[in-house]
Protein backbone atom coordinates (compact mmCIF):
# COMPACT_ATOMS: atom_id res chain seq x y z
CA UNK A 1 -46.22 -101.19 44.91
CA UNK A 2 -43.21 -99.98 46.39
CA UNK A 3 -40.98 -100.06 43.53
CA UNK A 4 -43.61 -97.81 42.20
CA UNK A 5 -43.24 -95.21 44.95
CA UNK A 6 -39.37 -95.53 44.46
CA UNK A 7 -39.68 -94.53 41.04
CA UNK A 8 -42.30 -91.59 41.84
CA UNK A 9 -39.73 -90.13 44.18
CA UNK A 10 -36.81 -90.81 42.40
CA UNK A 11 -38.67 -89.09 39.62
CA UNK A 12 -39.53 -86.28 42.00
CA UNK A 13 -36.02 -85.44 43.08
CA UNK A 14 -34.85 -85.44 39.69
CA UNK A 15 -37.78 -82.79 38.38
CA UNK A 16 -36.38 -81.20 41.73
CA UNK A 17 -33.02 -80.97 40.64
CA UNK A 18 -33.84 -79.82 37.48
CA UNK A 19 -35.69 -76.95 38.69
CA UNK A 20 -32.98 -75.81 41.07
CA UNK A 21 -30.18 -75.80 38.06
CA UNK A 22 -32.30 -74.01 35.81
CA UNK A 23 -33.10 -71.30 38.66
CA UNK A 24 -29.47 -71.04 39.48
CA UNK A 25 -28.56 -70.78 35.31
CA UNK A 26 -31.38 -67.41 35.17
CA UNK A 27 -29.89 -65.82 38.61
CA UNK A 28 -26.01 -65.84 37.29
CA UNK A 29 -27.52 -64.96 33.62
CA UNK A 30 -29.44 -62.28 35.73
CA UNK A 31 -26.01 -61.23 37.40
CA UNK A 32 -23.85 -61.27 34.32
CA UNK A 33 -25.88 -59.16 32.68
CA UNK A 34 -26.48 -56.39 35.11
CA UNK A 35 -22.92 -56.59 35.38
CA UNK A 36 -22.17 -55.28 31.96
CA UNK A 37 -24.54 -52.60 32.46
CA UNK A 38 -23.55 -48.59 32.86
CA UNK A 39 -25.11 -45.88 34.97
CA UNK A 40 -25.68 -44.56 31.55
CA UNK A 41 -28.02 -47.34 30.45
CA UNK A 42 -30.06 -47.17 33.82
CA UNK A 43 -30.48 -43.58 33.15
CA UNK A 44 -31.73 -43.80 29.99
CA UNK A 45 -34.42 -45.66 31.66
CA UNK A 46 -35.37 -43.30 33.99
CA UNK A 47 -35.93 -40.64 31.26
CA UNK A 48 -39.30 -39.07 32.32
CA UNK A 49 -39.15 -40.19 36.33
CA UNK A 50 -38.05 -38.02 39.36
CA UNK A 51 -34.62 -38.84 40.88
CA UNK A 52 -31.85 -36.77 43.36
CA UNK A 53 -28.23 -36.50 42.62
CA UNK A 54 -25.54 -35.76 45.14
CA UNK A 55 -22.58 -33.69 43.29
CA UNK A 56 -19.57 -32.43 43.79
CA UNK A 57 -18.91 -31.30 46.79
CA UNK A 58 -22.73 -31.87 48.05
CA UNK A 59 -24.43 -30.18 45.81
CA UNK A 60 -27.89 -31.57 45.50
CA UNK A 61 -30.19 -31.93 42.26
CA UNK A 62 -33.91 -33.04 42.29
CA UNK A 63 -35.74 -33.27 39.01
CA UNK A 64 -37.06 -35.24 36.33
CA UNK A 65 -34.59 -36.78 33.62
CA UNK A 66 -35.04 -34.88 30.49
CA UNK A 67 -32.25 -36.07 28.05
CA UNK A 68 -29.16 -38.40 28.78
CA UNK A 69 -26.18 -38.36 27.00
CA UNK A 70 -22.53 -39.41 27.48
CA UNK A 71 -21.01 -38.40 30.13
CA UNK A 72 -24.06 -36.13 31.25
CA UNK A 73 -27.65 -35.80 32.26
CA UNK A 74 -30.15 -32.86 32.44
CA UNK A 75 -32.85 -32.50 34.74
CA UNK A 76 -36.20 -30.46 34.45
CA UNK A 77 -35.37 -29.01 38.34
CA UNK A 78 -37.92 -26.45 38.41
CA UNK A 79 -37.30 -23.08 38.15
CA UNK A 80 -34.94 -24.23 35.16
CA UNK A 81 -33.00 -27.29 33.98
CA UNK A 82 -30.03 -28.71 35.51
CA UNK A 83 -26.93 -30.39 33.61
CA UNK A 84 -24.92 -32.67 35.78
CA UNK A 85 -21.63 -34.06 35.09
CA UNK A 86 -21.99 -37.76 35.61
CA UNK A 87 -18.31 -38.19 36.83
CA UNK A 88 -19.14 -35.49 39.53
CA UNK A 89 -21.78 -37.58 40.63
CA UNK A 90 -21.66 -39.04 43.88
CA UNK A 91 -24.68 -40.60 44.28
CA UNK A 92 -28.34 -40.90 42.91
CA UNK A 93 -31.74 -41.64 44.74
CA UNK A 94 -35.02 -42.58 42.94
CA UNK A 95 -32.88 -44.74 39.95
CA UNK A 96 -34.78 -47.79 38.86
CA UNK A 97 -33.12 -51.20 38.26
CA UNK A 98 -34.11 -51.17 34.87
CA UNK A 99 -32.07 -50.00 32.09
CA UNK A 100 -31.95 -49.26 28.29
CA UNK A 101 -28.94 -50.00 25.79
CA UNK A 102 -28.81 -46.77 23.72
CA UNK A 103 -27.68 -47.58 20.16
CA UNK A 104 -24.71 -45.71 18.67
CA UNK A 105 -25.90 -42.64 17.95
CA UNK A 106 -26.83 -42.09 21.40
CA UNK A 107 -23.80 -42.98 22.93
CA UNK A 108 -21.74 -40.30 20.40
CA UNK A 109 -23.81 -36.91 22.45
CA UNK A 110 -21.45 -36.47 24.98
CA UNK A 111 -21.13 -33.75 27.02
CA UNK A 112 -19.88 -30.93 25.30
CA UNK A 113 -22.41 -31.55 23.18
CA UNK A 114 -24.71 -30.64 25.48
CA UNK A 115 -22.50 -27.37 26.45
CA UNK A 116 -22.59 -26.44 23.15
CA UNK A 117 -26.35 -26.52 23.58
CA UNK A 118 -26.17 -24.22 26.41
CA UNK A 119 -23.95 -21.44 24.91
CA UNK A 120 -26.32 -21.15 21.37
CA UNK A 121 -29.15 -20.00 24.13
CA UNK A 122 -27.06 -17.48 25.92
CA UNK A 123 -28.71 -17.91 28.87
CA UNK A 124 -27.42 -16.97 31.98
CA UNK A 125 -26.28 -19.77 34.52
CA UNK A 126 -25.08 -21.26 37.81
CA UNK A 127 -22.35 -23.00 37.75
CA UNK A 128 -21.08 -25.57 40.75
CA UNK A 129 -17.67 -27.06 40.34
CA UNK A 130 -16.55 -30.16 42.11
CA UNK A 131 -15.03 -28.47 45.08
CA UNK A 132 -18.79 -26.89 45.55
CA UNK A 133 -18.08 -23.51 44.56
CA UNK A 134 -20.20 -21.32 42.53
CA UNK A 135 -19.91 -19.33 39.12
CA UNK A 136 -22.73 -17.29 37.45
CA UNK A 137 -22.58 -15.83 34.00
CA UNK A 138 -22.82 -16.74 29.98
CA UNK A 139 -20.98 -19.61 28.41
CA UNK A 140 -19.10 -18.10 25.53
CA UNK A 141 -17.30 -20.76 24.74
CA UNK A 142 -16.85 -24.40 24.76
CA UNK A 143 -14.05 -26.80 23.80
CA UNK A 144 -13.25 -30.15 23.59
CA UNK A 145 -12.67 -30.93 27.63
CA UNK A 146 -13.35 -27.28 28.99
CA UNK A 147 -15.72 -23.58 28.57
CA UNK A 148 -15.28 -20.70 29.29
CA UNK A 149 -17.70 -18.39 31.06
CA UNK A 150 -17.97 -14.71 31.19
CA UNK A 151 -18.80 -14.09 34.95
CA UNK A 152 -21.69 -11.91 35.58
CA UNK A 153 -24.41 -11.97 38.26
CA UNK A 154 -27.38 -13.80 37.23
CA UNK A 155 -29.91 -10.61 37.09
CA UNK A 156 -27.66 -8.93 34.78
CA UNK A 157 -27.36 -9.39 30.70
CA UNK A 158 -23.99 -10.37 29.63
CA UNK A 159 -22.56 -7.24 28.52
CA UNK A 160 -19.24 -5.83 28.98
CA UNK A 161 -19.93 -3.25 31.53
CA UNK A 162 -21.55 -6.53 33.84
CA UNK A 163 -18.37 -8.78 33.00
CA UNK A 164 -15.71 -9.23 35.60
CA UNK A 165 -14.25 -11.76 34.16
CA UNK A 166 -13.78 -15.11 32.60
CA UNK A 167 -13.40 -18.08 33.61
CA UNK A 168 -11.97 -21.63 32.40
CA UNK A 169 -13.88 -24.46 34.03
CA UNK A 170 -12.20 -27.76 32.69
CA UNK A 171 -15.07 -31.02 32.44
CA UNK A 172 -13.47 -32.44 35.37
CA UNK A 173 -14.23 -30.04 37.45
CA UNK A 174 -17.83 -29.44 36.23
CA UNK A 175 -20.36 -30.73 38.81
CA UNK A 176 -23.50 -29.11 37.70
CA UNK A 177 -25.06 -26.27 35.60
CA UNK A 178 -27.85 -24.88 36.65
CA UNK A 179 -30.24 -22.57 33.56
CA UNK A 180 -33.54 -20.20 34.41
């Protein structure tokens, strides 16, 4: 009878022991993986949900993720959309700890992509830089790693008389852009 109850526990500490590797094997395949993922991938899981960036030099963003791309995510941020420059970014609120691998394609729309985007619609816009200061006007051009914006107030059309200028921002210095 005892031998019996010897074997039942020694049984039970082994089940035991099995259950404790296999829980440590899933939490450092759980860490490994979330390791190799990007701010990009969790954002591309948050497409459709309210979050807040922190910019630049404190600008603030609260909106729902629209589109995600390299380098860059836009916001529906009522009364208009804002682009942020995810190097700019300081810090984000409301981001899940899920995440989505994007497959090649996805990865290849980076951001002037997205700036190109912006100067086919002429639209007027706001522009914050990382230092936190402000630009208005049209995006008449964009390059490889910089636009160039024809300052004008926001209430005016871009047209010569309303230009004072223009201005080279350089990506690394683009915290957000702000449109309608």
């Amino acid at each position: 009878m005892r031998w019996d109850r010897l074997f039942d526990d020694l049984e039970g500490q082994l089940a035991a022991q099995h259950l404790l590797e296999r829980d440590a094997e899933v939490a450092d395949r759980t860490r490994r993986e979330r390791a190799l993922l990007t701010l990009h991938d969790r954002l591309l899981a948050c497409v459709g949900q309210r979050v807040t960036l922190v910019c630049g030099a404190g600008e603030v963003a609260h909106g729902t993720v629209l589109e995600v791309g390299a380098g860059w995510v836009m916001l529906a941020a009522p009364p208009g959309v804002v682009l942020a420059h995810v190097p700019a970014v300081r810090s984000l609120a409301g981001l899940g700890q899920h995440a989505h691998v994007p497959g090649v394609v996805a990865r290849s729309f980076g951001l002037g992509m997205a700036l190109r985007a912006v100067c086919r619609d002429r639209a007027p816009v706001s522009i914050v830089d990382v230092n936190g200061a402000t630009l208005t006007g049209t995006v008449d051009l964009v390059g490889a790693d910089h636009l160039d914006l024809a300052e004008h107030p926001l209430d005016l059309p871009r047209r010569p008389e309303n230009v004072r200028g223009t201005r080279t921002i350089p990506y690394a210095a683009l915290a957000t852009l702000r449109r309608g």
